[in-house]
PDB file of N, CA and C in Angstrom:
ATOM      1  N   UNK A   1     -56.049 -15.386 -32.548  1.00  0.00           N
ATOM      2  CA  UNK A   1     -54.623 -15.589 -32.636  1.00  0.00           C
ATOM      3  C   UNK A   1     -53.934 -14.652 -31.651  1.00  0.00           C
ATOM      4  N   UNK A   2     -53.200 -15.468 -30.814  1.00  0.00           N
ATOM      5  CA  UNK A   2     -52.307 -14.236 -30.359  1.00  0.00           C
ATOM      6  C   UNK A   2     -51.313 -14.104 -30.975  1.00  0.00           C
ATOM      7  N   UNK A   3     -50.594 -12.592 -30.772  1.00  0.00           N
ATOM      8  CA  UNK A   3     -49.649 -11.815 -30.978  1.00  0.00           C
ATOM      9  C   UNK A   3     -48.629 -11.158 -30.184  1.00  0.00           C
ATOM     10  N   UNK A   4     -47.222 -11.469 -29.772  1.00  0.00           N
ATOM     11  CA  UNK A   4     -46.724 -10.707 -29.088  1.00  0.00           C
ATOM     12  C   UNK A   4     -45.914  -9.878 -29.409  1.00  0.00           C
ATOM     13  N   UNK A   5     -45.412  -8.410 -29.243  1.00  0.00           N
ATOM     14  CA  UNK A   5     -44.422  -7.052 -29.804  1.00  0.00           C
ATOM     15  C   UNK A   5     -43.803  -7.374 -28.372  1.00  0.00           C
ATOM     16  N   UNK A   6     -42.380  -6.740 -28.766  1.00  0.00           N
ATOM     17  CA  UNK A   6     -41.552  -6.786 -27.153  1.00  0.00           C
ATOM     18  C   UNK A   6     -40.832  -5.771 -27.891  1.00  0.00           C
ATOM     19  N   UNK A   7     -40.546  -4.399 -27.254  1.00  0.00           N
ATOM     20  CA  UNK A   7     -40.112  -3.088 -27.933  1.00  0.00           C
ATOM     21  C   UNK A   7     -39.671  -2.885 -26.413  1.00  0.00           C
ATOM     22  N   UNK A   8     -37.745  -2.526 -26.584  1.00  0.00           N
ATOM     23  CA  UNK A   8     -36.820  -2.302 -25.825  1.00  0.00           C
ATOM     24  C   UNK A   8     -37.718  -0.951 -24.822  1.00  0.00           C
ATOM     25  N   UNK A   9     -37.141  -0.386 -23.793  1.00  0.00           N
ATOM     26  CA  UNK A   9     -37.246   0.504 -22.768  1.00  0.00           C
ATOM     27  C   UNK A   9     -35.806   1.091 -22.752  1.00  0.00           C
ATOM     28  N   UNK A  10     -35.773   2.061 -21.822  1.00  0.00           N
ATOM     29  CA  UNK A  10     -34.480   2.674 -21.560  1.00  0.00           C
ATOM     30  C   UNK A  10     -33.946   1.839 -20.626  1.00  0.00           C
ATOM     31  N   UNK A  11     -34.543   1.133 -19.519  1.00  0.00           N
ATOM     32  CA  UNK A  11     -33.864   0.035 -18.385  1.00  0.00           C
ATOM     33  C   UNK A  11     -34.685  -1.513 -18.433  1.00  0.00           C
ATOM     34  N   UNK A  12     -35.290  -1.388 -19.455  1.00  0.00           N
ATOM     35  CA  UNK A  12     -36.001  -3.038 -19.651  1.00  0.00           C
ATOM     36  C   UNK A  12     -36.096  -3.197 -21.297  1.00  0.00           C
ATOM     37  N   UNK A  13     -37.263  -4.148 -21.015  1.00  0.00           N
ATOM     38  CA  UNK A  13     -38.660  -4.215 -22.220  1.00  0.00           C
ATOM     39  C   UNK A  13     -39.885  -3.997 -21.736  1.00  0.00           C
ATOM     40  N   UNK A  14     -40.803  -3.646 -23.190  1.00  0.00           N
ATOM     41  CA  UNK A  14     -42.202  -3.424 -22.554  1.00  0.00           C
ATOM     42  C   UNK A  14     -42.650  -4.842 -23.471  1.00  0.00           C
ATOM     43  N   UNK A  15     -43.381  -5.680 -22.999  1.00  0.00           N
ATOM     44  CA  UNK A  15     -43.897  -6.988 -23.744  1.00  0.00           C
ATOM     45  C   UNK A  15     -45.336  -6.400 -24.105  1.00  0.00           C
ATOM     46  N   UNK A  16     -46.054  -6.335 -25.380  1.00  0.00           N
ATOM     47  CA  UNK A  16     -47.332  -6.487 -25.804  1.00  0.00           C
ATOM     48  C   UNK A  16     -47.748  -7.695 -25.934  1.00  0.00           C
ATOM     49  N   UNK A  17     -49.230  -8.108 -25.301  1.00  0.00           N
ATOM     50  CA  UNK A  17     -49.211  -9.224 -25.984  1.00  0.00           C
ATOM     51  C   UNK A  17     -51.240  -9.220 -26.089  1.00  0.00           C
ATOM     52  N   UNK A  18     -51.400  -9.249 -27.616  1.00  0.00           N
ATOM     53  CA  UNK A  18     -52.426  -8.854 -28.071  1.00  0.00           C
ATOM     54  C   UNK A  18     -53.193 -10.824 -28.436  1.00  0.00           C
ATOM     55  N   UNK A  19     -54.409 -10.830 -28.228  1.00  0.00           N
ATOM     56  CA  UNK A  19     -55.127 -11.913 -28.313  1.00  0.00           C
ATOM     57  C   UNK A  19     -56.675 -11.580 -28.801  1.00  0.00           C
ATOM     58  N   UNK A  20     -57.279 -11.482 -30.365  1.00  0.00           N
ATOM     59  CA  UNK A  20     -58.026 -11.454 -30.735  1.00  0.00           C
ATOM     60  C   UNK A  20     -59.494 -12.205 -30.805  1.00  0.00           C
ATOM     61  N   UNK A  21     -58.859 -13.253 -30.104  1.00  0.00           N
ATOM     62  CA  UNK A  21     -59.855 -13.846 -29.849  1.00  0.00           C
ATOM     63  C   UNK A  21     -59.927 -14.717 -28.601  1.00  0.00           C
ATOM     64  N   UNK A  22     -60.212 -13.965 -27.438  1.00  0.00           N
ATOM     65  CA  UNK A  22     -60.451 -15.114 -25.998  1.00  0.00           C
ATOM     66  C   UNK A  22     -61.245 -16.072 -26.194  1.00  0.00           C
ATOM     67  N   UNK A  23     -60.771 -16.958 -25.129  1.00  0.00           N
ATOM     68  CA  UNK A  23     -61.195 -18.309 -24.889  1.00  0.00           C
ATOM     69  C   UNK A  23     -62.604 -18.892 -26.179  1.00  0.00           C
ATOM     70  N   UNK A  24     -62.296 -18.458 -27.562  1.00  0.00           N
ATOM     71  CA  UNK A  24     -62.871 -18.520 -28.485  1.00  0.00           C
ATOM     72  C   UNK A  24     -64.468 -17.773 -29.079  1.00  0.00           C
ATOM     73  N   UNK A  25     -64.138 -16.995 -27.986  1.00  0.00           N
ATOM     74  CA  UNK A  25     -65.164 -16.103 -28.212  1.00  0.00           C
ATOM     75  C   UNK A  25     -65.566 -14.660 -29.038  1.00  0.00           C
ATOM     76  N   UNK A  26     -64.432 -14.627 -29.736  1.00  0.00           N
ATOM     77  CA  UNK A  26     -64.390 -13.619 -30.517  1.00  0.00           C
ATOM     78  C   UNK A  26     -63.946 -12.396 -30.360  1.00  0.00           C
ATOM     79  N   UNK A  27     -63.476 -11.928 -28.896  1.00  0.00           N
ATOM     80  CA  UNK A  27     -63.156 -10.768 -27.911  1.00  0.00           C
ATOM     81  C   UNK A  27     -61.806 -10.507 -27.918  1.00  0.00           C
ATOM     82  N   UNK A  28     -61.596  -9.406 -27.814  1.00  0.00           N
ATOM     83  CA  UNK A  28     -60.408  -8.799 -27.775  1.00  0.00           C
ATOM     84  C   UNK A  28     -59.371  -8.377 -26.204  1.00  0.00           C
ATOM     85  N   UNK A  29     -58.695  -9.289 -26.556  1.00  0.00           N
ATOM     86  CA  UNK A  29     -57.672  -8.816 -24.870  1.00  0.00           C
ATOM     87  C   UNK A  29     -56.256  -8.658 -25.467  1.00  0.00           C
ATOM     88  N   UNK A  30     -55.752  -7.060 -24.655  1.00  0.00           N
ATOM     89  CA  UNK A  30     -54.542  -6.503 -25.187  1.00  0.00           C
ATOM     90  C   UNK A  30     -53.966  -6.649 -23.373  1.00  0.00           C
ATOM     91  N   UNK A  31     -52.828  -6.846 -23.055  1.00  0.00           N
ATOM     92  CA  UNK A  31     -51.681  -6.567 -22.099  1.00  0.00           C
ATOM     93  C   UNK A  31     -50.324  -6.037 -22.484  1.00  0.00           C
ATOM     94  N   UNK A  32     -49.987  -5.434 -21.246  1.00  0.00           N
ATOM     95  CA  UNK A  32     -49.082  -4.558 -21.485  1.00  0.00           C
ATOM     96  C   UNK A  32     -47.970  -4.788 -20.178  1.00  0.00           C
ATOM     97  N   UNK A  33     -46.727  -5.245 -20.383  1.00  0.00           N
ATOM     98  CA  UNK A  33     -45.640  -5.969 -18.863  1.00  0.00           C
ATOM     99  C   UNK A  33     -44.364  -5.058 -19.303  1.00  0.00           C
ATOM    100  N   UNK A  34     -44.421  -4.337 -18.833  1.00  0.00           N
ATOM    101  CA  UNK A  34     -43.077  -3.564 -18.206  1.00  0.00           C
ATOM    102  C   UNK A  34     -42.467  -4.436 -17.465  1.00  0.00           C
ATOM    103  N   UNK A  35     -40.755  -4.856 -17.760  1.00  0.00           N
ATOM    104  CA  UNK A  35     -39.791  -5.829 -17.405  1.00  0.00           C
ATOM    105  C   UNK A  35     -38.475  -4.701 -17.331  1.00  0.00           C
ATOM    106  N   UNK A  36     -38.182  -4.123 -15.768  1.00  0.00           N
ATOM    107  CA  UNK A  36     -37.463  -3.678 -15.166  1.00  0.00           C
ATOM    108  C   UNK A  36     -35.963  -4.417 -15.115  1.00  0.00           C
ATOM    109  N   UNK A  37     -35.139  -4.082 -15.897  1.00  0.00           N
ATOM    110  CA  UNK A  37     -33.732  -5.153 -15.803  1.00  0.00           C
ATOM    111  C   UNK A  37     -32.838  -4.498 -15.053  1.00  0.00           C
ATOM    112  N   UNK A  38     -32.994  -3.035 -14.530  1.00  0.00           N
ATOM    113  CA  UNK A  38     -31.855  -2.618 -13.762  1.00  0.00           C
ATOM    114  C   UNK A  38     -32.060  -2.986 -12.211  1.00  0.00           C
ATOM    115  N   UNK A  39     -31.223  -2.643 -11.772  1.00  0.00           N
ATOM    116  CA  UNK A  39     -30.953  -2.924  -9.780  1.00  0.00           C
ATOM    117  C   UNK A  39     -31.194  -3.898  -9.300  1.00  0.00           C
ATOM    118  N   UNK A  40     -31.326  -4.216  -7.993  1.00  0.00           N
ATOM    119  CA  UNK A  40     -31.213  -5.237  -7.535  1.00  0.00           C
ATOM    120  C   UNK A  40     -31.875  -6.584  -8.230  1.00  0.00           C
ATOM    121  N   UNK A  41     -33.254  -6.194  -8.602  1.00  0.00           N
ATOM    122  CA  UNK A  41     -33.708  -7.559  -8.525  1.00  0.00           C
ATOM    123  C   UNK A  41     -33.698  -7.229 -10.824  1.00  0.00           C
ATOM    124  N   UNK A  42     -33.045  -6.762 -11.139  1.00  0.00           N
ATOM    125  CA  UNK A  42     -32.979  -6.892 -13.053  1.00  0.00           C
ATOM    126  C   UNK A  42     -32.906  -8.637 -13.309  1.00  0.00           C
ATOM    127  N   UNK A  43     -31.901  -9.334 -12.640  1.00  0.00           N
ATOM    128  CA  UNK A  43     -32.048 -10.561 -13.140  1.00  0.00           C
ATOM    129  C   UNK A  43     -32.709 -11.395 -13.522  1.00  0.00           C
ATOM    130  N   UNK A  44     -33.677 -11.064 -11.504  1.00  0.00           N
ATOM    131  CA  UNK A  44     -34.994 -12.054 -11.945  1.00  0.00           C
ATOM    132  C   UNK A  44     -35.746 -11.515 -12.579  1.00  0.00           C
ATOM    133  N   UNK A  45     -36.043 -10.047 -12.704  1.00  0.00           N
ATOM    134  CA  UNK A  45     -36.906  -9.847 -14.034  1.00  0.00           C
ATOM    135  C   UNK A  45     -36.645 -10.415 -15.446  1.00  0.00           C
ATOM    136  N   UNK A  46     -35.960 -10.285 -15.742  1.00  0.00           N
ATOM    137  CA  UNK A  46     -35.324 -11.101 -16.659  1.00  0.00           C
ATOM    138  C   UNK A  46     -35.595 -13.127 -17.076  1.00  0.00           C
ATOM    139  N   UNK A  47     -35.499 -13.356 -15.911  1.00  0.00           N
ATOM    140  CA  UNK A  47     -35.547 -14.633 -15.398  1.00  0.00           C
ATOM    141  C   UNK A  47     -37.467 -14.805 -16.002  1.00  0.00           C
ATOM    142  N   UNK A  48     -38.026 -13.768 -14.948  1.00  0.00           N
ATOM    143  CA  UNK A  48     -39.178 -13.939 -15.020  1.00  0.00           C
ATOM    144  C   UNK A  48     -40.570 -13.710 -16.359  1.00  0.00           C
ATOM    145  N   UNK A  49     -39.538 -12.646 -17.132  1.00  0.00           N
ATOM    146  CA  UNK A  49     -39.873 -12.290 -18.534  1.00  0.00           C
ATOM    147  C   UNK A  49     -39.745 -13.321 -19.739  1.00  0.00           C
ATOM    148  N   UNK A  50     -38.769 -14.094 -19.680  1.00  0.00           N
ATOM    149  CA  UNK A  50     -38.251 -15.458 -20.478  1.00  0.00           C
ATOM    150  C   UNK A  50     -39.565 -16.500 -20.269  1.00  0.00           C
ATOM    151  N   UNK A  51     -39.484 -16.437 -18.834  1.00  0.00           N
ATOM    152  CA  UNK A  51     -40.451 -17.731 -18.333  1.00  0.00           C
ATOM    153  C   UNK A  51     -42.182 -17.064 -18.856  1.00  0.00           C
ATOM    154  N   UNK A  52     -42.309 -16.168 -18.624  1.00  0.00           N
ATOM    155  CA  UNK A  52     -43.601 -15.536 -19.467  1.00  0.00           C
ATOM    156  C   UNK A  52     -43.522 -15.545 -20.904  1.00  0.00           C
ATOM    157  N   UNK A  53     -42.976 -15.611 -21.110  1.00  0.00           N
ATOM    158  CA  UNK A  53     -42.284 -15.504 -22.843  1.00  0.00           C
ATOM    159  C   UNK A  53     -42.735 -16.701 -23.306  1.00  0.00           C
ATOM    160  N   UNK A  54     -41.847 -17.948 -22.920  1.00  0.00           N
ATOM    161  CA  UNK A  54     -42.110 -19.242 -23.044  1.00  0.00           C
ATOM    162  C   UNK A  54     -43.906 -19.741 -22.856  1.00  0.00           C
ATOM    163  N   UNK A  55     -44.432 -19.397 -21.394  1.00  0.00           N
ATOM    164  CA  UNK A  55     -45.831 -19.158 -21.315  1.00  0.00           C
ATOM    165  C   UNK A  55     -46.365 -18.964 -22.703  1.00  0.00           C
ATOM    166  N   UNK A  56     -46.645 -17.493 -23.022  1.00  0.00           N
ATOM    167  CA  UNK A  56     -47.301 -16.870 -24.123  1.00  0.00           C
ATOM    168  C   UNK A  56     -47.229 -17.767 -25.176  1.00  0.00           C
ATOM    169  N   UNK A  57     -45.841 -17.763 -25.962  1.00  0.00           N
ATOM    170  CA  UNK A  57     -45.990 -18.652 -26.722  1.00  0.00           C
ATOM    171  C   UNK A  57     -46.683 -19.740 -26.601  1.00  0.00           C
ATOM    172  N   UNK A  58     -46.685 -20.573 -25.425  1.00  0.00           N
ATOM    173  CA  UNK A  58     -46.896 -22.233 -25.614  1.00  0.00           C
ATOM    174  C   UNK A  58     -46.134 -23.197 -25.944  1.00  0.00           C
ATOM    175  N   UNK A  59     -44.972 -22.858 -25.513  1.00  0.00           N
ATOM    176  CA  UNK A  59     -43.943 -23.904 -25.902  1.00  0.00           C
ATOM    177  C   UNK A  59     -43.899 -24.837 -25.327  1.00  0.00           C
ATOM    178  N   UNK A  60     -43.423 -26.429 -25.023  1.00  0.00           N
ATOM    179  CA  UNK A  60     -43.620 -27.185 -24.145  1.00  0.00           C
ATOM    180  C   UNK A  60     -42.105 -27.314 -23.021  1.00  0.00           C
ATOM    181  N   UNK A  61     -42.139 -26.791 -22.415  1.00  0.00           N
ATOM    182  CA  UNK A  61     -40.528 -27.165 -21.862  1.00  0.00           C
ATOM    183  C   UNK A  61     -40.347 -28.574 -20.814  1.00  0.00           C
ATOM    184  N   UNK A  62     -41.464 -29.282 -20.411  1.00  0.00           N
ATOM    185  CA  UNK A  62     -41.335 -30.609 -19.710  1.00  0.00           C
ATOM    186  C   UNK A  62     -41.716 -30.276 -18.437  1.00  0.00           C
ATOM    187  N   UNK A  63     -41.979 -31.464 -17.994  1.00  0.00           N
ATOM    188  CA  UNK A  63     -42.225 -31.177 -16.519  1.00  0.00           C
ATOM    189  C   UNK A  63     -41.425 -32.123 -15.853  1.00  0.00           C
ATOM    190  N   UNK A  64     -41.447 -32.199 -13.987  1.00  0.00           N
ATOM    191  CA  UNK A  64     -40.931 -33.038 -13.499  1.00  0.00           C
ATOM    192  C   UNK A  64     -40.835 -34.270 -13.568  1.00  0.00           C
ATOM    193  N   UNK A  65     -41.713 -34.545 -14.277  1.00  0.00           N
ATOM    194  CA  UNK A  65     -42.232 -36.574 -14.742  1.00  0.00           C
ATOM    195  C   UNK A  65     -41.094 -37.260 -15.490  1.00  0.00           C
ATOM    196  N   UNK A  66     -40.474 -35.998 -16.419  1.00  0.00           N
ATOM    197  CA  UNK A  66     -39.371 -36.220 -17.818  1.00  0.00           C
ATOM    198  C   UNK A  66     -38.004 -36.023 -17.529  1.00  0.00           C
ATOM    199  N   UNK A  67     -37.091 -36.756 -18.322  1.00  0.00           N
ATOM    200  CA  UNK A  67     -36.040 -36.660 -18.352  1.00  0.00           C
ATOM    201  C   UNK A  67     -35.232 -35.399 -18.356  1.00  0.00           C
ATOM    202  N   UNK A  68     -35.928 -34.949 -19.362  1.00  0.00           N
ATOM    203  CA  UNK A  68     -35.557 -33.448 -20.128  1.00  0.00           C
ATOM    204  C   UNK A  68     -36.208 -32.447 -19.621  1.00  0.00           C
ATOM    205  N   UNK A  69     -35.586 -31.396 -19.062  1.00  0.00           N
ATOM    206  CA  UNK A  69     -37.023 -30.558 -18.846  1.00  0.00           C
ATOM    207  C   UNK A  69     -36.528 -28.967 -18.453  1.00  0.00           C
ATOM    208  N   UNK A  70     -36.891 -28.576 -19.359  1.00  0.00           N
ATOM    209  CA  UNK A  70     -35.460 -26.815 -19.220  1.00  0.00           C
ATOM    210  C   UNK A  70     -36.727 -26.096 -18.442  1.00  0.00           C
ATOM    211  N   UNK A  71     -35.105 -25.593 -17.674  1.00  0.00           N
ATOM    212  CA  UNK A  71     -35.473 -24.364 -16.554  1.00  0.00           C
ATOM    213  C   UNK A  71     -35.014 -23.051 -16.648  1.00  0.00           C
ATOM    214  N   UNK A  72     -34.899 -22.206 -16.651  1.00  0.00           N
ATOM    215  CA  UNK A  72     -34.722 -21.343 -16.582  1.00  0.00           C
ATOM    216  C   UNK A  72     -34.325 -19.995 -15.329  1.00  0.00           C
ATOM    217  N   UNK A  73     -33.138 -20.156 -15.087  1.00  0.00           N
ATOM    218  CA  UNK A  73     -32.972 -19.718 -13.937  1.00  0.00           C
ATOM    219  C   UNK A  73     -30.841 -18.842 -14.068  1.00  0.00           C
ATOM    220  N   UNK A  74     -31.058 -18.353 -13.016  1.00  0.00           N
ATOM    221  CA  UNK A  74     -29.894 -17.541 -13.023  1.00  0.00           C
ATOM    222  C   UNK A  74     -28.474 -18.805 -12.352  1.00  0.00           C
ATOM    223  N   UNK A  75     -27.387 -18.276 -11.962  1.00  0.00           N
ATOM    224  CA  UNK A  75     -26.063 -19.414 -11.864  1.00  0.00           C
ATOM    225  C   UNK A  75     -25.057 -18.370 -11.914  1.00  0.00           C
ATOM    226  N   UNK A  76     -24.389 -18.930 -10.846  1.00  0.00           N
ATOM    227  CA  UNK A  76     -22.837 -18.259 -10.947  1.00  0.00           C
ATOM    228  C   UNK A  76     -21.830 -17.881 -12.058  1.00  0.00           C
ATOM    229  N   UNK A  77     -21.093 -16.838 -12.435  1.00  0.00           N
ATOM    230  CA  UNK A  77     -20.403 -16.781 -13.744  1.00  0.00           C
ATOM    231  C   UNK A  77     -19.456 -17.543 -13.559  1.00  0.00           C
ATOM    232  N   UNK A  78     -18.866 -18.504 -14.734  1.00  0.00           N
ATOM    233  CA  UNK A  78     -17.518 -19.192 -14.203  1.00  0.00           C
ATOM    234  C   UNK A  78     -16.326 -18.068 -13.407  1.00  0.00           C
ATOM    235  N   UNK A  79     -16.390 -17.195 -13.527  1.00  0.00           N
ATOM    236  CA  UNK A  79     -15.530 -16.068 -13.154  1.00  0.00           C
ATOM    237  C   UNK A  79     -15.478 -15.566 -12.213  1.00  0.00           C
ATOM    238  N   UNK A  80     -16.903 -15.824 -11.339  1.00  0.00           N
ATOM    239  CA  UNK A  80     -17.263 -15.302 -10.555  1.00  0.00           C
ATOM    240  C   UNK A  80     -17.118 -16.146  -8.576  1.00  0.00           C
ATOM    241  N   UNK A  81     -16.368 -15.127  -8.328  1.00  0.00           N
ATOM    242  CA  UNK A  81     -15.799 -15.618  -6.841  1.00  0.00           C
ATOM    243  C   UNK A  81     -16.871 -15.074  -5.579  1.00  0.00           C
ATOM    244  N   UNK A  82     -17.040 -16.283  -5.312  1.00  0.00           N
ATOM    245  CA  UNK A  82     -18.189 -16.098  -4.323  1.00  0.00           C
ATOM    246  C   UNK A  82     -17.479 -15.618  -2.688  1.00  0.00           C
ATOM    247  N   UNK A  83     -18.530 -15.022  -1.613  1.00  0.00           N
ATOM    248  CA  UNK A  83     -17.590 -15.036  -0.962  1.00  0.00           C
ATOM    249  C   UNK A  83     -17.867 -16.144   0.340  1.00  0.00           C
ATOM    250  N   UNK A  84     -17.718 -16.097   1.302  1.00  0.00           N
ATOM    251  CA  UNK A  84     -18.001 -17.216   2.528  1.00  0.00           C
ATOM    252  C   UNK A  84     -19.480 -17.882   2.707  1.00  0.00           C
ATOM    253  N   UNK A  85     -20.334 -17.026   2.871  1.00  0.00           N
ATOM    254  CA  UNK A  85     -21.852 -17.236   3.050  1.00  0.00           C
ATOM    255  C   UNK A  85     -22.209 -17.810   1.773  1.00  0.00           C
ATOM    256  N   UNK A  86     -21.864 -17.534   0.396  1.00  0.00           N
ATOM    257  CA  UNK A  86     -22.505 -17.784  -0.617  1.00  0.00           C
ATOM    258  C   UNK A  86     -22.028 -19.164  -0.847  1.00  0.00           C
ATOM    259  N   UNK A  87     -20.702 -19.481  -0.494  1.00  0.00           N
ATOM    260  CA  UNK A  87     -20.300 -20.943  -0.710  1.00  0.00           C
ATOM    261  C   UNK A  87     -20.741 -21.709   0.203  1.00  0.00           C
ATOM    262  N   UNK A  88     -20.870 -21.594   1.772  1.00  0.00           N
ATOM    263  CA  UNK A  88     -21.539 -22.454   2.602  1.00  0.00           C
ATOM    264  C   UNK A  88     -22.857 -22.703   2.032  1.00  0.00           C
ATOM    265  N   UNK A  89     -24.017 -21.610   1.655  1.00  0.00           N
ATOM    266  CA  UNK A  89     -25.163 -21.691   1.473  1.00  0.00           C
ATOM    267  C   UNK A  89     -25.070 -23.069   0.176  1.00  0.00           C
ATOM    268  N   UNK A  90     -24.188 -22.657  -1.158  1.00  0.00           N
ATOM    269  CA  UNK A  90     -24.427 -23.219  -2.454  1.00  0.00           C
ATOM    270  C   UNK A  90     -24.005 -25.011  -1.586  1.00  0.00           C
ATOM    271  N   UNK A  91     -22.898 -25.192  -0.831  1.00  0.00           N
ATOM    272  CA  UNK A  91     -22.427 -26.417  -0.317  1.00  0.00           C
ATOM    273  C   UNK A  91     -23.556 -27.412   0.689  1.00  0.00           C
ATOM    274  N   UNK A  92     -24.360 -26.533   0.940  1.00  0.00           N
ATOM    275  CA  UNK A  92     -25.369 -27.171   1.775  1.00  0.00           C
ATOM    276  C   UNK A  92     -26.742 -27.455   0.481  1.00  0.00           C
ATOM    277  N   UNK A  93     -27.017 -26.454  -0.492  1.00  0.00           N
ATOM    278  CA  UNK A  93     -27.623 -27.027  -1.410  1.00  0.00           C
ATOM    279  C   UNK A  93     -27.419 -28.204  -2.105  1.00  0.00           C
ATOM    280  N   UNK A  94     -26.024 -28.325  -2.095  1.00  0.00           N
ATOM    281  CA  UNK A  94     -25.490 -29.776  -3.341  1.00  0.00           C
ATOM    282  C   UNK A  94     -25.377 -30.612  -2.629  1.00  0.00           C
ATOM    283  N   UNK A  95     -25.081 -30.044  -1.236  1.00  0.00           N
ATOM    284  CA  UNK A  95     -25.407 -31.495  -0.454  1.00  0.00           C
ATOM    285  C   UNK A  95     -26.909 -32.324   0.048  1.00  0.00           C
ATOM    286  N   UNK A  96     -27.726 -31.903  -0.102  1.00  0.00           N
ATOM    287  CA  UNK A  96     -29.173 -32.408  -0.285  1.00  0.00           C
ATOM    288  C   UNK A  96     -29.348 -32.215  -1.589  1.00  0.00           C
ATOM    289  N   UNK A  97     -28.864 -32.140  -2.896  1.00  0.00           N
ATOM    290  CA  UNK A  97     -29.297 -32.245  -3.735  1.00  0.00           C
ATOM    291  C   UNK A  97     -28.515 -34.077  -4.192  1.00  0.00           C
ATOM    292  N   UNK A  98     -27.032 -34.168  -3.896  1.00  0.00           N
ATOM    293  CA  UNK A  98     -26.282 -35.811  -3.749  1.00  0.00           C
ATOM    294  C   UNK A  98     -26.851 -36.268  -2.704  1.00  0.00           C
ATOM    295  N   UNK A  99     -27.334 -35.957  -1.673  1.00  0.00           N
ATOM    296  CA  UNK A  99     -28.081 -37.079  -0.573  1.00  0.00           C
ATOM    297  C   UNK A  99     -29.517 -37.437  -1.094  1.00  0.00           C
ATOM    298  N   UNK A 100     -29.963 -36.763  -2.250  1.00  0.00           N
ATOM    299  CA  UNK A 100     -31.423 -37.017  -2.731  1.00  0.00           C
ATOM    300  C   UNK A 100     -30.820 -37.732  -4.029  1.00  0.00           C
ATOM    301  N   UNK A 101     -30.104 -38.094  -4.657  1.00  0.00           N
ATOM    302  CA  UNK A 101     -29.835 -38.808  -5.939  1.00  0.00           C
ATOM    303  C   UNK A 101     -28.828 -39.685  -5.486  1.00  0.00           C
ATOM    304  N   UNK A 102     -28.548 -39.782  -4.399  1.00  0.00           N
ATOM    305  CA  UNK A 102     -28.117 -41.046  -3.448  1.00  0.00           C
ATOM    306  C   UNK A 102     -28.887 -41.905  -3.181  1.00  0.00           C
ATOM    307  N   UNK A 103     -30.201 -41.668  -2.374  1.00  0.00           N
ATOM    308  CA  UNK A 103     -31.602 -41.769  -1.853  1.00  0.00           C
ATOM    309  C   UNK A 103     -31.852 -42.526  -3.321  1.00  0.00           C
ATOM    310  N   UNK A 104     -31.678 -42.016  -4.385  1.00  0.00           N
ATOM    311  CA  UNK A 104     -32.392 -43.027  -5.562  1.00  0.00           C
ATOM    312  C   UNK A 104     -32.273 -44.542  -5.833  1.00  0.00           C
ATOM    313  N   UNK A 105     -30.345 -44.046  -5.831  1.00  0.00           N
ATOM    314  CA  UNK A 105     -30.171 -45.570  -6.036  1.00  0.00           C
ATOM    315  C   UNK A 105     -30.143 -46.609  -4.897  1.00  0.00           C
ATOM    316  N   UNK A 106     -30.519 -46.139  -3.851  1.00  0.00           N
ATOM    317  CA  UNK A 106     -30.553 -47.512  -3.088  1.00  0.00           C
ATOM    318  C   UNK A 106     -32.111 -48.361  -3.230  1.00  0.00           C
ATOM    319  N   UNK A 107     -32.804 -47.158  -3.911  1.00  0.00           N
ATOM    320  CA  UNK A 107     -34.196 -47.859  -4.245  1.00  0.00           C
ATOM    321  C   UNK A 107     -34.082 -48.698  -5.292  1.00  0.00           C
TER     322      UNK A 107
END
């Protein structure tokens, strides 16, 4: 059975995640993930700790084949004012993202 503890840090979490029995063999495997949330990159740690999270457990979140299929990822605050570069960049994303769900329906 595995087991996971996630016990706060002063600038993260530390994730335990204990498994008594590998690949059914009766053996013992313990890990230990320090998840850094401050400075530059805290988000995607964050980002990246969830998505391990989900992992461990075994949850099913979908794949590309499905309708439904949660991701997990960071996004602008509604509040939040971007400045020149960040809006050209996001405007050139949505625009190949409507020229590819354009691309659908003419099929």
């Amino acid at each position: 059975m595995i087991s996971i503890q996630i016990e706060p840090a002063d600038n993260g979490l530390l994730k335990l995640l204990f498994d008594d029995n590998v690949n059914g063999g009766g053996e013992e495997y313990t890990t230990r993930t320090v998840y850094d949330f401050e400075g530059i990159v805290g988000k995607q740690n964050q980002v990246k700790f969830l998505k391990e999270l989900v992992l461990d457990l075994g949850l099913v979140t979908g794949n590309e084949l499905e309708s439904n299929c949660l991701r997990i990822n960071t996004e602008w605050g509604t509040q939040y004012t971007p400045n020149d570069t960040e809006l050209k960049n996001k405007i050139v994303i949505l625009a190949k993202e409507l020229k590819r769900l354009q691309s659908m329906l003419k099929k």
